[in-house]
PDB file of N, CA and C in Angstrom:
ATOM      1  N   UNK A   1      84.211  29.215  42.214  1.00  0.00           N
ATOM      2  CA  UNK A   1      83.201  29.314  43.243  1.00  0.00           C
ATOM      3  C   UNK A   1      81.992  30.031  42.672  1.00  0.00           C
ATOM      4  N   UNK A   2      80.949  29.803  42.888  1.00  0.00           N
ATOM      5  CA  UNK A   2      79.513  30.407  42.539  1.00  0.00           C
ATOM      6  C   UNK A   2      78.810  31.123  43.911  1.00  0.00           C
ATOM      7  N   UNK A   3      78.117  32.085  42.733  1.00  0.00           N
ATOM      8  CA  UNK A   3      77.406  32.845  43.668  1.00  0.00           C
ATOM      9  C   UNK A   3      76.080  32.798  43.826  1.00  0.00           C
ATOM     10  N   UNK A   4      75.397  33.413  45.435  1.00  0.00           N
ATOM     11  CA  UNK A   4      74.300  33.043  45.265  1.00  0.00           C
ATOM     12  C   UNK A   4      73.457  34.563  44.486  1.00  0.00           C
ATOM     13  N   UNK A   5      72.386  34.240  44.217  1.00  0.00           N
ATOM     14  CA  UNK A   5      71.244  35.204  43.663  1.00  0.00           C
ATOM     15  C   UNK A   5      69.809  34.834  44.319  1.00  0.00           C
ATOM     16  N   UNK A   6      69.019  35.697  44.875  1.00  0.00           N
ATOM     17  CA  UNK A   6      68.013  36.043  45.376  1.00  0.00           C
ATOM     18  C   UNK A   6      67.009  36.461  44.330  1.00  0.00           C
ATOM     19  N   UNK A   7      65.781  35.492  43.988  1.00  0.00           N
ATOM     20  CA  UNK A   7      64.878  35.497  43.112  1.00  0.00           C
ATOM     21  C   UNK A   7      63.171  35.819  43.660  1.00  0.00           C
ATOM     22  N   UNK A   8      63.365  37.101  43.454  1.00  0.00           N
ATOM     23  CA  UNK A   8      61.632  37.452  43.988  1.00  0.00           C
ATOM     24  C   UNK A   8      60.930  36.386  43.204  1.00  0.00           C
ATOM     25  N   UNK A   9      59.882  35.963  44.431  1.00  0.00           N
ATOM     26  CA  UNK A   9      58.426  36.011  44.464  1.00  0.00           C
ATOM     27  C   UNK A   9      58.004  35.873  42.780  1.00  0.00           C
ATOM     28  N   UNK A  10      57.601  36.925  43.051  1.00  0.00           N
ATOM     29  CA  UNK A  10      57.257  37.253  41.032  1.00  0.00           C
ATOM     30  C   UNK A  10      58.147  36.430  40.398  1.00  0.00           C
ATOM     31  N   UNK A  11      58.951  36.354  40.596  1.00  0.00           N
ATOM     32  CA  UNK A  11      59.679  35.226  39.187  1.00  0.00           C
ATOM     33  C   UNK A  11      60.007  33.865  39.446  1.00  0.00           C
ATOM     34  N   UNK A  12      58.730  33.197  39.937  1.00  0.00           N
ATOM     35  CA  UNK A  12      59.069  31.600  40.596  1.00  0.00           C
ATOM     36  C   UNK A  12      59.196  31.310  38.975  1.00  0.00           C
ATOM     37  N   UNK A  13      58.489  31.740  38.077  1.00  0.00           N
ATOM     38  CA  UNK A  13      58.670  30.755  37.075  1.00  0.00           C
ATOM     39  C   UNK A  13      60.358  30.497  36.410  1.00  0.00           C
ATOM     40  N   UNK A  14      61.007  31.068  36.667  1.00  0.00           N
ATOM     41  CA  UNK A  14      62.612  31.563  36.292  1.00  0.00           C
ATOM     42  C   UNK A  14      62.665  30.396  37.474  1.00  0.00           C
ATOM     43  N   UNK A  15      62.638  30.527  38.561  1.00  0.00           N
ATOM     44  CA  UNK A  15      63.281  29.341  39.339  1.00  0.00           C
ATOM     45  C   UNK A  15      63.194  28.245  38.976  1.00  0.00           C
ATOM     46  N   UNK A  16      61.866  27.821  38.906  1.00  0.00           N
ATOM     47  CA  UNK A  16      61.613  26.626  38.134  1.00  0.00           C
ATOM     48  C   UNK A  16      62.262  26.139  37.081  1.00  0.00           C
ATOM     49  N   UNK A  17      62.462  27.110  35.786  1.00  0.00           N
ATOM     50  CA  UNK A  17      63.192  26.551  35.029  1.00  0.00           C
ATOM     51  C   UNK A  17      64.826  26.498  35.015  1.00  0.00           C
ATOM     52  N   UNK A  18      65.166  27.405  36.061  1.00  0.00           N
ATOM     53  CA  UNK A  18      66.537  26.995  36.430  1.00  0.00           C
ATOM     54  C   UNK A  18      67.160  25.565  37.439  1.00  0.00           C
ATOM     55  N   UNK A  19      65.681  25.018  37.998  1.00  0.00           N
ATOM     56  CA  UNK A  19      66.119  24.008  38.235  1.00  0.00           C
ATOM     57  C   UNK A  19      66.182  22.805  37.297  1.00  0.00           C
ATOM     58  N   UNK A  20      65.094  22.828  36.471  1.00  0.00           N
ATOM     59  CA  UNK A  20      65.024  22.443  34.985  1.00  0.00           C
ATOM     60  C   UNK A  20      66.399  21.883  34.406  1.00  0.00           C
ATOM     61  N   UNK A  21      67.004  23.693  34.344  1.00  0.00           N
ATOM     62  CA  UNK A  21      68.502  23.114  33.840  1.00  0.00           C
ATOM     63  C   UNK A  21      69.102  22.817  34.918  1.00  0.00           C
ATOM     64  N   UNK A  22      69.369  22.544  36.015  1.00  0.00           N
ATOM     65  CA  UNK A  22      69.920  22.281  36.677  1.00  0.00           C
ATOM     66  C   UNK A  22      69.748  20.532  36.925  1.00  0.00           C
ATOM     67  N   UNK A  23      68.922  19.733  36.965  1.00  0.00           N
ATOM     68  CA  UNK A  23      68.549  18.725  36.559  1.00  0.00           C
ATOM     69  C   UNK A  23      69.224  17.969  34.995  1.00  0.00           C
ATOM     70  N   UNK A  24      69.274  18.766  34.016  1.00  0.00           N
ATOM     71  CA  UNK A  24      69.885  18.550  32.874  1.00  0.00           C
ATOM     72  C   UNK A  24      71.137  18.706  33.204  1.00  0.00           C
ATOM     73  N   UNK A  25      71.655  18.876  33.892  1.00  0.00           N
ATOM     74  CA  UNK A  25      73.264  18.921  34.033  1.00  0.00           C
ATOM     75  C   UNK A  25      73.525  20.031  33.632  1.00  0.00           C
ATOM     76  N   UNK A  26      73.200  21.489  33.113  1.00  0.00           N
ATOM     77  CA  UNK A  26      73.521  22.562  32.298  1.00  0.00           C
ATOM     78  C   UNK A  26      73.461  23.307  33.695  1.00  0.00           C
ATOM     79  N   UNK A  27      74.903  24.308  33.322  1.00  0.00           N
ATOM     80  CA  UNK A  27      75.375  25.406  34.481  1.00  0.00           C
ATOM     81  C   UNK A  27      75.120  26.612  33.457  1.00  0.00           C
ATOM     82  N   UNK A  28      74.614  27.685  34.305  1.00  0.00           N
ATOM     83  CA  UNK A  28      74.632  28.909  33.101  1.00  0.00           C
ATOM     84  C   UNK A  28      75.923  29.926  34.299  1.00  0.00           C
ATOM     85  N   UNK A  29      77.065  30.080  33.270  1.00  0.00           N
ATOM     86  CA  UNK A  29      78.116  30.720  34.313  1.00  0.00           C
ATOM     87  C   UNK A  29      78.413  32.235  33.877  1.00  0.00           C
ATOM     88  N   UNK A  30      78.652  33.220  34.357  1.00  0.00           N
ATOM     89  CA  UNK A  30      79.208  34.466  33.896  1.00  0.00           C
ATOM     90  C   UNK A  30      79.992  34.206  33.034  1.00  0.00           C
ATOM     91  N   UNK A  31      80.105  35.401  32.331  1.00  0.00           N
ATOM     92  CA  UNK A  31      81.049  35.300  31.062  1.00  0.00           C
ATOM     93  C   UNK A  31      81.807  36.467  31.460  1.00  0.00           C
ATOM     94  N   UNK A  32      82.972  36.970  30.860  1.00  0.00           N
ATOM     95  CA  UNK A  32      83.436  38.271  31.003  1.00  0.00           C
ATOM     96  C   UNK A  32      82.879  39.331  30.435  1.00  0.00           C
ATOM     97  N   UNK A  33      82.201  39.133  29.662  1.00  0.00           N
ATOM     98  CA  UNK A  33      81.695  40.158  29.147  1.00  0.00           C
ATOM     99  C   UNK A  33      80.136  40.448  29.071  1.00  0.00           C
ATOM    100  N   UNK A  34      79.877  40.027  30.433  1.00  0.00           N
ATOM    101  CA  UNK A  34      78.413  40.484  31.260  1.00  0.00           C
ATOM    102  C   UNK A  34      77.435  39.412  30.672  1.00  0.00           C
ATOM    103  N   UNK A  35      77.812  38.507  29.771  1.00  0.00           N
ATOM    104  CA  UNK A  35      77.017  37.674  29.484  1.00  0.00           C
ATOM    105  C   UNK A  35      76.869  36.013  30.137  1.00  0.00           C
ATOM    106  N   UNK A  36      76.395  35.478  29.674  1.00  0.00           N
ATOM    107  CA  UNK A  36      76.122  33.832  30.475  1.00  0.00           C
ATOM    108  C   UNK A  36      76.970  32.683  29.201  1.00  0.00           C
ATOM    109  N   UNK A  37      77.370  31.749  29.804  1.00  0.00           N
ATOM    110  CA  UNK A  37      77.830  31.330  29.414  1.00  0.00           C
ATOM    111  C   UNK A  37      77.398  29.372  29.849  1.00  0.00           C
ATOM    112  N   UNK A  38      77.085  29.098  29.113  1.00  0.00           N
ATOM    113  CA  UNK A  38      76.276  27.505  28.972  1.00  0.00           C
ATOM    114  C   UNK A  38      77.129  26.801  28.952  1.00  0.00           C
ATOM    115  N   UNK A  39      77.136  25.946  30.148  1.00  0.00           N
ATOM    116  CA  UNK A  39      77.919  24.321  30.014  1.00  0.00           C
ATOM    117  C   UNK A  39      77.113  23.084  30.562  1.00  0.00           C
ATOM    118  N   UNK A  40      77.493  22.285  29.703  1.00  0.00           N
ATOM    119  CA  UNK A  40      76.796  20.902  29.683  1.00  0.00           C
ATOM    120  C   UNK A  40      77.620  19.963  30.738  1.00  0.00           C
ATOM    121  N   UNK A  41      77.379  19.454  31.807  1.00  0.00           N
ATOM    122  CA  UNK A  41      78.842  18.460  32.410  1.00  0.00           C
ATOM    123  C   UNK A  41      77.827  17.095  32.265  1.00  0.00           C
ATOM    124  N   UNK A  42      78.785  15.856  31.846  1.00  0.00           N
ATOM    125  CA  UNK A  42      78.668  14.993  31.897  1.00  0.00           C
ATOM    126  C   UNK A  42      78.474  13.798  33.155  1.00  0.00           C
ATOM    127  N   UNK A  43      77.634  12.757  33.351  1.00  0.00           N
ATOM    128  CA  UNK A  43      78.409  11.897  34.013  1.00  0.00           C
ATOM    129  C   UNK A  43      78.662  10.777  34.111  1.00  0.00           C
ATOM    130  N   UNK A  44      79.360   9.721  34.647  1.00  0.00           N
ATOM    131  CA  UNK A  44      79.641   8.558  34.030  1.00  0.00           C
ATOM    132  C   UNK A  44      78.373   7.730  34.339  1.00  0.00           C
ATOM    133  N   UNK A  45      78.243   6.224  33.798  1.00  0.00           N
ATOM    134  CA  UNK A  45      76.698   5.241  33.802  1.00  0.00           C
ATOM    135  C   UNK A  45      76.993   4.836  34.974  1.00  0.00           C
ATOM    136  N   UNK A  46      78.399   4.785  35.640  1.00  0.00           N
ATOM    137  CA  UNK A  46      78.374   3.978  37.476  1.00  0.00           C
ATOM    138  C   UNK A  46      77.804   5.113  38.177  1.00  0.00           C
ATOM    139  N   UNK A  47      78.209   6.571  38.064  1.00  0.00           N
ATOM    140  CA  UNK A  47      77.607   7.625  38.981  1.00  0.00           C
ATOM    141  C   UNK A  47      75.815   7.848  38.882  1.00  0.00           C
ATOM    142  N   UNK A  48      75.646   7.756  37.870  1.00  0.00           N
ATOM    143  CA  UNK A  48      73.998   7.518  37.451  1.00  0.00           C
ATOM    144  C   UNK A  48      73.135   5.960  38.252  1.00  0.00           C
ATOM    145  N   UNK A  49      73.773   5.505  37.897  1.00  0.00           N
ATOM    146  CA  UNK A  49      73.404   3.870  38.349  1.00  0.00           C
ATOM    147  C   UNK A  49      73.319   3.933  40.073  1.00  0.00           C
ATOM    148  N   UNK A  50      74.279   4.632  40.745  1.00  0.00           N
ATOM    149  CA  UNK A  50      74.568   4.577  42.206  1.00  0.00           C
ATOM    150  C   UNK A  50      73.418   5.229  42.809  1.00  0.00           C
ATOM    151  N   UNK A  51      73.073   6.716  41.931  1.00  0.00           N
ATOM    152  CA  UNK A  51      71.844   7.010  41.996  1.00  0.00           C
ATOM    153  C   UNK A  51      70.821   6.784  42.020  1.00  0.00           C
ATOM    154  N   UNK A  52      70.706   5.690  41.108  1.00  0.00           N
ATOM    155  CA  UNK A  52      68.739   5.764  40.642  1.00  0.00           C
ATOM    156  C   UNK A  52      69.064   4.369  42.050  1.00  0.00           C
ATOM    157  N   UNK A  53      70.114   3.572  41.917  1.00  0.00           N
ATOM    158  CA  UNK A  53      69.967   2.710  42.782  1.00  0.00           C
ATOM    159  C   UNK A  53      69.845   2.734  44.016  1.00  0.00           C
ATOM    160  N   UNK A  54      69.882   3.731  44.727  1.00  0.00           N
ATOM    161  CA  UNK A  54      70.040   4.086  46.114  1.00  0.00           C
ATOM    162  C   UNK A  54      68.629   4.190  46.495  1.00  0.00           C
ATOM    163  N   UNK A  55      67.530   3.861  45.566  1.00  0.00           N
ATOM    164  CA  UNK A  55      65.980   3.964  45.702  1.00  0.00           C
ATOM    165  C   UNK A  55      65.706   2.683  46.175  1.00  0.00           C
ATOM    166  N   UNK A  56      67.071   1.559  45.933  1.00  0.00           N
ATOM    167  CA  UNK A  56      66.783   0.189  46.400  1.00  0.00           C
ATOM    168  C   UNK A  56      67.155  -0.197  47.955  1.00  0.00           C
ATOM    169  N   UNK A  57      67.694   0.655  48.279  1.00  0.00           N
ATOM    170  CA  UNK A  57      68.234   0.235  49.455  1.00  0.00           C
ATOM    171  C   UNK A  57      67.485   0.432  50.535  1.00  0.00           C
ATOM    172  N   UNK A  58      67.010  -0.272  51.490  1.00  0.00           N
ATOM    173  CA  UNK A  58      66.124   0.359  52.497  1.00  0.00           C
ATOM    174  C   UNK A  58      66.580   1.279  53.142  1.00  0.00           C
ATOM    175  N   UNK A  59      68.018   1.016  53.445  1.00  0.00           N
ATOM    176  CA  UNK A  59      68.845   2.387  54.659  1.00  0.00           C
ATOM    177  C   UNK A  59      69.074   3.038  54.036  1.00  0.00           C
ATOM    178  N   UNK A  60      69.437   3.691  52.431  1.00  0.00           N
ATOM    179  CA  UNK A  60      69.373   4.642  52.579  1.00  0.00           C
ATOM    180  C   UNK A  60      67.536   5.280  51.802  1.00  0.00           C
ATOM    181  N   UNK A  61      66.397   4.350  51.940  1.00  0.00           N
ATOM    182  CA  UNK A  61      65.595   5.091  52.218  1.00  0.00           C
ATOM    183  C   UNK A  61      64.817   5.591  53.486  1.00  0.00           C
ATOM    184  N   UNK A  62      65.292   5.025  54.232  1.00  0.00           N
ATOM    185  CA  UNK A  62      65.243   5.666  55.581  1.00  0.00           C
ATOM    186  C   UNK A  62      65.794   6.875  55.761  1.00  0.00           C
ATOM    187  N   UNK A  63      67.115   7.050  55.424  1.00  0.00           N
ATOM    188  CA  UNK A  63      68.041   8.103  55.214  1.00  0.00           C
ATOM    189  C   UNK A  63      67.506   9.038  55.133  1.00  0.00           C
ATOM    190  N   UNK A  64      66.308   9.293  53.497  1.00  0.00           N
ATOM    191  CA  UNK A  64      65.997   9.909  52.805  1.00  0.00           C
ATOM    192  C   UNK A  64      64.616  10.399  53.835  1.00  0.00           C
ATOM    193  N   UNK A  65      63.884  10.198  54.618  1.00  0.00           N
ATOM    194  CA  UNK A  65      63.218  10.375  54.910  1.00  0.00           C
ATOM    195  C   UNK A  65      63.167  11.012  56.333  1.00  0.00           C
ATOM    196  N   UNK A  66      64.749  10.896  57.120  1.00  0.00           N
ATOM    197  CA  UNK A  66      64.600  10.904  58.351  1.00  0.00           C
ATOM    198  C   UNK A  66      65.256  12.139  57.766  1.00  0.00           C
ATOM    199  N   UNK A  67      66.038  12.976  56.468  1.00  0.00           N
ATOM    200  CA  UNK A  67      66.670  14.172  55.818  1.00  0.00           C
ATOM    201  C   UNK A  67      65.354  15.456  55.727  1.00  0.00           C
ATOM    202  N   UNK A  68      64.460  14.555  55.048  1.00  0.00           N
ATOM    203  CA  UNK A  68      62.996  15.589  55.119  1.00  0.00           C
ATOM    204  C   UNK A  68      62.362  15.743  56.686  1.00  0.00           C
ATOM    205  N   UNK A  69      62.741  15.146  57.441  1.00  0.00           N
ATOM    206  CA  UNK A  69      62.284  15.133  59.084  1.00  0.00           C
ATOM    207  C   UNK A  69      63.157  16.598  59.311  1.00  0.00           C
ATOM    208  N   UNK A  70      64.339  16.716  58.996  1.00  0.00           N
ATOM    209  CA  UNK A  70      65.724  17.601  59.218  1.00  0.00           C
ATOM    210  C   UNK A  70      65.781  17.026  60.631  1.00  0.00           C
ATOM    211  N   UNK A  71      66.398  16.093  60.854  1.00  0.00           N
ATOM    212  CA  UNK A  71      66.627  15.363  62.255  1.00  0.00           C
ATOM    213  C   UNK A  71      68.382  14.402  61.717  1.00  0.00           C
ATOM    214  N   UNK A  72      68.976  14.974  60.474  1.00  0.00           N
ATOM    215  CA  UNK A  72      70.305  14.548  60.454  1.00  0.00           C
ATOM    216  C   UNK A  72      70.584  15.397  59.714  1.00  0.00           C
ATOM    217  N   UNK A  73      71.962  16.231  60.237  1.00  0.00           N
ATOM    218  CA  UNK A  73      72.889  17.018  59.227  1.00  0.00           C
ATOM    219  C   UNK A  73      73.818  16.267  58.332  1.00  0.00           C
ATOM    220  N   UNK A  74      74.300  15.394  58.486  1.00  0.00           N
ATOM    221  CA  UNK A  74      75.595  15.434  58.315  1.00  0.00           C
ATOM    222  C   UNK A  74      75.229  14.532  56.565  1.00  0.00           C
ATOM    223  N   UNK A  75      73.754  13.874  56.655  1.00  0.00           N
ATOM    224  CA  UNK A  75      73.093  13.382  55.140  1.00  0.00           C
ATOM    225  C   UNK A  75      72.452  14.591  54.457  1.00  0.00           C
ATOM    226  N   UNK A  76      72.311  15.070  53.344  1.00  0.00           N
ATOM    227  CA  UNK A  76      71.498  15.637  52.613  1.00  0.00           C
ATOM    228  C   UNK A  76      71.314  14.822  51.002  1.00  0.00           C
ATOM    229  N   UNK A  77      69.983  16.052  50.386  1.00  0.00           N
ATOM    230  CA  UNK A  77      69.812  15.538  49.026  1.00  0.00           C
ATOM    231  C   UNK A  77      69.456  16.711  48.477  1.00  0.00           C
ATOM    232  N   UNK A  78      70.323  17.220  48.005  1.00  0.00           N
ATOM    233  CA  UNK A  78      70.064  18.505  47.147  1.00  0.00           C
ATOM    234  C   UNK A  78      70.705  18.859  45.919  1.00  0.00           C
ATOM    235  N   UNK A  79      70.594  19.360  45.339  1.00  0.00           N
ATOM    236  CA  UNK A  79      70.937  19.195  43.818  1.00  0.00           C
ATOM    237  C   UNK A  79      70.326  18.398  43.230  1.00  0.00           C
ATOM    238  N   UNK A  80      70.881  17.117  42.334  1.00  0.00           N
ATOM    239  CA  UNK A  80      70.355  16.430  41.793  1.00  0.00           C
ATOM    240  C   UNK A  80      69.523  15.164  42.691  1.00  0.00           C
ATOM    241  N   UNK A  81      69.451  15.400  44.028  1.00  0.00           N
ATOM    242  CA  UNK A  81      68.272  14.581  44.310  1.00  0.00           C
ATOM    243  C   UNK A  81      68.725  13.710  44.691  1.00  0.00           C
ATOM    244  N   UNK A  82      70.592  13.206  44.876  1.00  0.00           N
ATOM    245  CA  UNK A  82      71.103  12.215  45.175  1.00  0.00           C
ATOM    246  C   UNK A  82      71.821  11.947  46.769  1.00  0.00           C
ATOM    247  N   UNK A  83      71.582  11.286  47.442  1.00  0.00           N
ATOM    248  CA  UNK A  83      71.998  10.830  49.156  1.00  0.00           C
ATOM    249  C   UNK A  83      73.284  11.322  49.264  1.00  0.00           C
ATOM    250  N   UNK A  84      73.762  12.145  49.576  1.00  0.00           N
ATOM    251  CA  UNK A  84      75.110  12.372  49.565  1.00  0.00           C
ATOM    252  C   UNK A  84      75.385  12.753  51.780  1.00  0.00           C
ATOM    253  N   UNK A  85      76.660  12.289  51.853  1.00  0.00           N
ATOM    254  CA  UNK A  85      76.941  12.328  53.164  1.00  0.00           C
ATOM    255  C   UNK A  85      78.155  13.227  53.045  1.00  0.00           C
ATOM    256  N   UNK A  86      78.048  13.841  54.004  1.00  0.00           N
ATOM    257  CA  UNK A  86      79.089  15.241  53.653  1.00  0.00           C
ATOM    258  C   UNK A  86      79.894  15.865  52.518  1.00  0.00           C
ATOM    259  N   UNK A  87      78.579  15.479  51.794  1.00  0.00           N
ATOM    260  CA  UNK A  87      78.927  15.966  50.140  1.00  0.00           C
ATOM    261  C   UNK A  87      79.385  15.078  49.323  1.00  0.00           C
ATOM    262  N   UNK A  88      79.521  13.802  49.552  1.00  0.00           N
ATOM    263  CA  UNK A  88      79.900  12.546  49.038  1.00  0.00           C
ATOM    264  C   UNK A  88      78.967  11.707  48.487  1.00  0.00           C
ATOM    265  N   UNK A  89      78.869  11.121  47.696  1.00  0.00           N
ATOM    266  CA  UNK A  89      77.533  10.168  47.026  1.00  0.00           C
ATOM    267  C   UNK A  89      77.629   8.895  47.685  1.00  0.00           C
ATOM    268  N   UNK A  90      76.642   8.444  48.366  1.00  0.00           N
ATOM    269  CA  UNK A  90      76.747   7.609  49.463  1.00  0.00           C
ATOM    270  C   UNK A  90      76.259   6.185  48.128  1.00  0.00           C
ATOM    271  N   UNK A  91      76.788   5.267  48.474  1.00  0.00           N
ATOM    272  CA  UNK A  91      76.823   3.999  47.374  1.00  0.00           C
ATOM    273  C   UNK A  91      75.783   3.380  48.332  1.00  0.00           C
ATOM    274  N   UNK A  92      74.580   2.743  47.780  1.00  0.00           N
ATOM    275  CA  UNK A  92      73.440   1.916  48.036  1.00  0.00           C
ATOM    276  C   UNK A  92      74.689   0.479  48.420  1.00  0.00           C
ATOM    277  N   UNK A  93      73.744  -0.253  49.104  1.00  0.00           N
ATOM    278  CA  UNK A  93      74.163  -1.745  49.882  1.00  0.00           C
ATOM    279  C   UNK A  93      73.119  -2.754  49.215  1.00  0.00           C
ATOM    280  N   UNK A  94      73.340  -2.663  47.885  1.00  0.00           N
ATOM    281  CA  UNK A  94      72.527  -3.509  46.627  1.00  0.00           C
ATOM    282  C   UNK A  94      73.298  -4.390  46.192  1.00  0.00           C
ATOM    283  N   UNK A  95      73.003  -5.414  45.660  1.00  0.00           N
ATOM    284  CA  UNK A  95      73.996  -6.770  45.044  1.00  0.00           C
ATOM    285  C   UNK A  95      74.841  -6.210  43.954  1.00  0.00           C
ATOM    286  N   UNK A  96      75.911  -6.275  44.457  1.00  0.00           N
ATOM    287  CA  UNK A  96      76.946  -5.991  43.133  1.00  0.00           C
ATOM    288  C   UNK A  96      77.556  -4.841  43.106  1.00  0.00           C
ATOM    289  N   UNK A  97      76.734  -3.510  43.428  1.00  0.00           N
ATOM    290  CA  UNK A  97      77.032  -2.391  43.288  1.00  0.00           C
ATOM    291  C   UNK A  97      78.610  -1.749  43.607  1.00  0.00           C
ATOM    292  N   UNK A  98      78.556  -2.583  44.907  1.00  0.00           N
ATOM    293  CA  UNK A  98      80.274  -2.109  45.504  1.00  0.00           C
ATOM    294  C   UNK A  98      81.294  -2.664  44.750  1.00  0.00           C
ATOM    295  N   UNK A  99      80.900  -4.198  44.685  1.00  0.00           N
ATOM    296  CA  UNK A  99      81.879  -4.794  43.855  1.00  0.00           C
ATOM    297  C   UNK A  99      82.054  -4.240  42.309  1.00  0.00           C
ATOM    298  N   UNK A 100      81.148  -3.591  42.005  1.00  0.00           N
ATOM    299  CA  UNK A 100      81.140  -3.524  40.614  1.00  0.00           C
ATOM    300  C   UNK A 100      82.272  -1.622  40.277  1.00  0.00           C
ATOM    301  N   UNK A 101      81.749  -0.861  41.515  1.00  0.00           N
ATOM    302  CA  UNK A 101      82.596   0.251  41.643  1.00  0.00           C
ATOM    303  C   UNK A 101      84.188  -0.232  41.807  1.00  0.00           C
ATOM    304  N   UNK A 102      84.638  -1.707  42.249  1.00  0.00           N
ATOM    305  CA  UNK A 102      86.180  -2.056  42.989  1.00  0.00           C
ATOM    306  C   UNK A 102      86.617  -2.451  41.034  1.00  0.00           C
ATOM    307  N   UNK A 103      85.848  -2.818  40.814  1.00  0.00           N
ATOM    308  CA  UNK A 103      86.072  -3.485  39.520  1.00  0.00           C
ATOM    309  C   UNK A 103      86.762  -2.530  38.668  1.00  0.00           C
ATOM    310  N   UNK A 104      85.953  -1.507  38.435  1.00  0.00           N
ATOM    311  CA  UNK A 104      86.153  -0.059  37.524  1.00  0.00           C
ATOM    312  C   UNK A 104      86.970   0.674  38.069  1.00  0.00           C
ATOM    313  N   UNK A 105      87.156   0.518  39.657  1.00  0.00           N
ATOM    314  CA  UNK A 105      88.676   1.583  39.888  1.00  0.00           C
ATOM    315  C   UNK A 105      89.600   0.487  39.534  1.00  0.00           C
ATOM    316  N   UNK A 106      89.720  -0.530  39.737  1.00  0.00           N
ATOM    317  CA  UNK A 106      90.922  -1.381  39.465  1.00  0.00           C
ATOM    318  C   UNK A 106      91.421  -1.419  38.083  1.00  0.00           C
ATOM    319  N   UNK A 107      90.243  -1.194  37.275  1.00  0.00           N
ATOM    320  CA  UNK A 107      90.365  -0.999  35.453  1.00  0.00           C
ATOM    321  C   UNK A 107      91.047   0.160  35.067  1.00  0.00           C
ATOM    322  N   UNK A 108      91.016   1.202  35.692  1.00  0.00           N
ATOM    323  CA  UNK A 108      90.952   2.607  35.355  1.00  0.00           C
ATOM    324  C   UNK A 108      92.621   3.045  35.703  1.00  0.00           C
TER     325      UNK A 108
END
């Protein structure tokens, strides 16, 4: 579990670049011994793809817009910027996309 931290004012520029890495996929985590500790997480080309693709879908750019209204809880986009519905990565209604996720669990 992670914790939160409270970043004055004065140090937007530290925020900024922690979203930076946060965007890069890089977590900076406690270490035991008072120091930070850098990890890189990966993710697969279908979880990326579901992403950039969800820019195609009209509903969920509606989604995306009625989220910045704050007129639906139960959608957000935070973190990496991706439609997620109660914390779930909501799959775009694009040609192929679903079928192509049934494909890769059936492989796997």
């Amino acid at each position: 579990m992670g914790s939160l931290v409270h970043i004055e004012a004065s140090r937007q520029g530290l925020t900024k670049e922690l979203h930076q890495l946060d965007n890069m996929r890089i977590r900076l985590l406690n270490s035991n011994d008072g120091g930070v500790t850098i990890q890189y997480t990966t993710e697969s080309s279908l979880v990326a793809e579901v992403k950039a693709r969800q820019y195609e879908d009209p509903t969920s750019v509606r989604l995306r817009e009625v989220i910045q209204q704050r007129k639906v809880i139960a959608f957000e986009t935070v973190g990496d910027g991706a439609l997620r519905y109660q914390g779930r990565l909501c799959v775009a209604n694009v040609a192929g996309l679903r079928e192509k996720i049934m494909i890769e669990i059936q492989q796997s």
